[in-house]
Protein backbone atom coordinates (compact mmCIF):
# COMPACT_ATOMS: atom_id res chain seq x y z
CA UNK A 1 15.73 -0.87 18.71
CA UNK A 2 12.79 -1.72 20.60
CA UNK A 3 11.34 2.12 21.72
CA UNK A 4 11.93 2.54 17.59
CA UNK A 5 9.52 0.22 17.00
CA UNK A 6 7.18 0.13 19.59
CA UNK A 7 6.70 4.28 18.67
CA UNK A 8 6.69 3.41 14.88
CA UNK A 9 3.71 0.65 16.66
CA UNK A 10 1.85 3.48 18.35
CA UNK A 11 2.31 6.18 15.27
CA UNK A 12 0.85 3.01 13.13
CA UNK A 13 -2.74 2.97 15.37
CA UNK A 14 -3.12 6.67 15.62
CA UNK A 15 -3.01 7.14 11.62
CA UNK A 16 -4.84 4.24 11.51
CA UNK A 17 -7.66 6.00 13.61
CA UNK A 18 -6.89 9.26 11.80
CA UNK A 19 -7.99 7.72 8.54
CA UNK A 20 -10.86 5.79 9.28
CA UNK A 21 -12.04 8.86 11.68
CA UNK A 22 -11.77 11.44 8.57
CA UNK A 23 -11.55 9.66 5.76
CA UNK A 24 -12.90 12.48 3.34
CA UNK A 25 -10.04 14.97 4.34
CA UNK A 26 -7.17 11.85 3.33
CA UNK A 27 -8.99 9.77 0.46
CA UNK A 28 -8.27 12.40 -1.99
CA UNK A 29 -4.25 12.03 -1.47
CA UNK A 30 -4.50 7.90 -0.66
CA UNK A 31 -6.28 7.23 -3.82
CA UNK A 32 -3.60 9.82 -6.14
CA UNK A 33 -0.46 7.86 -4.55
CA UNK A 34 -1.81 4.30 -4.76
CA UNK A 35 -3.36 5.33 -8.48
CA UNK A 36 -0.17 6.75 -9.30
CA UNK A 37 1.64 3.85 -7.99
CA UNK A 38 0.64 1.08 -9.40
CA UNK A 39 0.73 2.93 -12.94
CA UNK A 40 4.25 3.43 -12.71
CA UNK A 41 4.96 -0.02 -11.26
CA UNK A 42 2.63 -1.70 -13.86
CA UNK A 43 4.79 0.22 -16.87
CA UNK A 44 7.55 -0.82 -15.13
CA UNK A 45 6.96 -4.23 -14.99
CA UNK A 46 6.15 -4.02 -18.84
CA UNK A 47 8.74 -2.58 -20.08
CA UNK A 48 11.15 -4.60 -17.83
CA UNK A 49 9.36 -7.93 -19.18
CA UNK A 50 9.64 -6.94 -22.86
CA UNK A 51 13.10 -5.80 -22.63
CA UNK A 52 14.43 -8.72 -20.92
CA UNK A 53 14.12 -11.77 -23.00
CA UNK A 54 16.47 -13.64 -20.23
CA UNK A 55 13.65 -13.15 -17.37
CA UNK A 56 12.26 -16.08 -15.44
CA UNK A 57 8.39 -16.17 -16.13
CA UNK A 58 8.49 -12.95 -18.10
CA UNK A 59 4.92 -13.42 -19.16
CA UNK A 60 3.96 -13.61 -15.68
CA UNK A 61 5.72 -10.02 -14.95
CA UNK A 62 4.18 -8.46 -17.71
CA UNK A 63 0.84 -9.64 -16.75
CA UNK A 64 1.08 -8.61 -13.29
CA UNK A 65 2.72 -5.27 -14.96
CA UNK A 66 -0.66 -5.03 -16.85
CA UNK A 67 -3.07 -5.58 -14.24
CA UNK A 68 -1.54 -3.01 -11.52
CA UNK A 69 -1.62 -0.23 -14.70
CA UNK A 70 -5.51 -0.97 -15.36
CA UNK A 71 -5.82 -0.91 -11.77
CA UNK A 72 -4.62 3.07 -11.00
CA UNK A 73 -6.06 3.64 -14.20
CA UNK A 74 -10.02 2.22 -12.70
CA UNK A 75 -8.50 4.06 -9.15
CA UNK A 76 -8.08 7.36 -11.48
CA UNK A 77 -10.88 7.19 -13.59
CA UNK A 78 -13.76 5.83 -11.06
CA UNK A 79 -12.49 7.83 -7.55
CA UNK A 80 -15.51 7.36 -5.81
CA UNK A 81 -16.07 3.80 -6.58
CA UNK A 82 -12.70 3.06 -5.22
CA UNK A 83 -12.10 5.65 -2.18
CA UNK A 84 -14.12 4.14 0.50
CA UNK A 85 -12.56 0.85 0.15
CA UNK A 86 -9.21 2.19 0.07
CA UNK A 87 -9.66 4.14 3.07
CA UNK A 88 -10.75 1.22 4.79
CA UNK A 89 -8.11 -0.62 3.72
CA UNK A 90 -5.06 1.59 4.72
CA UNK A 91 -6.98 1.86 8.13
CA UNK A 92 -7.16 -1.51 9.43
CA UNK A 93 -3.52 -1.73 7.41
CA UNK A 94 -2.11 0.99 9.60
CA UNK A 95 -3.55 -0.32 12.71
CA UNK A 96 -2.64 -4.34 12.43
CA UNK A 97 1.26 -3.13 11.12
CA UNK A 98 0.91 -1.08 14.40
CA UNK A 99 -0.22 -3.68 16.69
CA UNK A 100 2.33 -5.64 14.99
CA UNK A 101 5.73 -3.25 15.63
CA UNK A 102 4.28 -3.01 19.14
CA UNK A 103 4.15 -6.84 19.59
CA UNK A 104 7.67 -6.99 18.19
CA UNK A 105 8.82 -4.40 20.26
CA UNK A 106 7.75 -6.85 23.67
CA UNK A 107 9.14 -9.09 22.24
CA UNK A 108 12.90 -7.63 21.34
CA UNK A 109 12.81 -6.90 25.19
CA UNK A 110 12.22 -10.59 26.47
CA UNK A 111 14.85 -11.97 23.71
């Protein structure tokens, strides 16, 4: 349990590093998968709002359904406005999980 996470800890800094070192060579595919993501999340969250009449605060989820699908569609239609800040964002992301798994790793071994 705690090599698993202290390596999942260390692979978390080093792509961390990798994407804040090159960012031009991994924006392209970061920006596609979060785009694409929170499209299909945002329909998702439509369509599971309108077809549920039952739903606690179904407004809410259809809301939140529309905002994440105008958000990959401003990710997909305005790349450049939105790829440095997302490559900042998964980097200090990938780094702080990874300090994170490596903290929890020490600690598994004292508990």
């Amino acid at each position: 349990g705690r090599w698993v996470i202290l390596i999942v800890g260390i692979v978390g800094i080093v792509l961390g590093i990798v994407v804040m070192r090159n960012p031009t060579e991994t924006i392209a595919i970061i920006v596609l998968i979060a785009a694409i993501f929170w499209i299909i999340t945002g329909l998702v969250d439509i369509f599971r709002g309108i077809s549920d009449s039952g739903m606690e605060n179904r407004g809410w989820v259809i809301f939140g359904g529309v905002v994440a699908a105008l958000a990959g569609a401003i990710v997909l239609l305005w790349p450049a406005a939105s790829v440095l800040v997302l490559a900042v964002i998964a980097g200090v992301f990938f780094i702080v999980d990874g300090i994170m798994q490596i903290i929890a790793g020490f600690q598994i071994k004292s508990a």
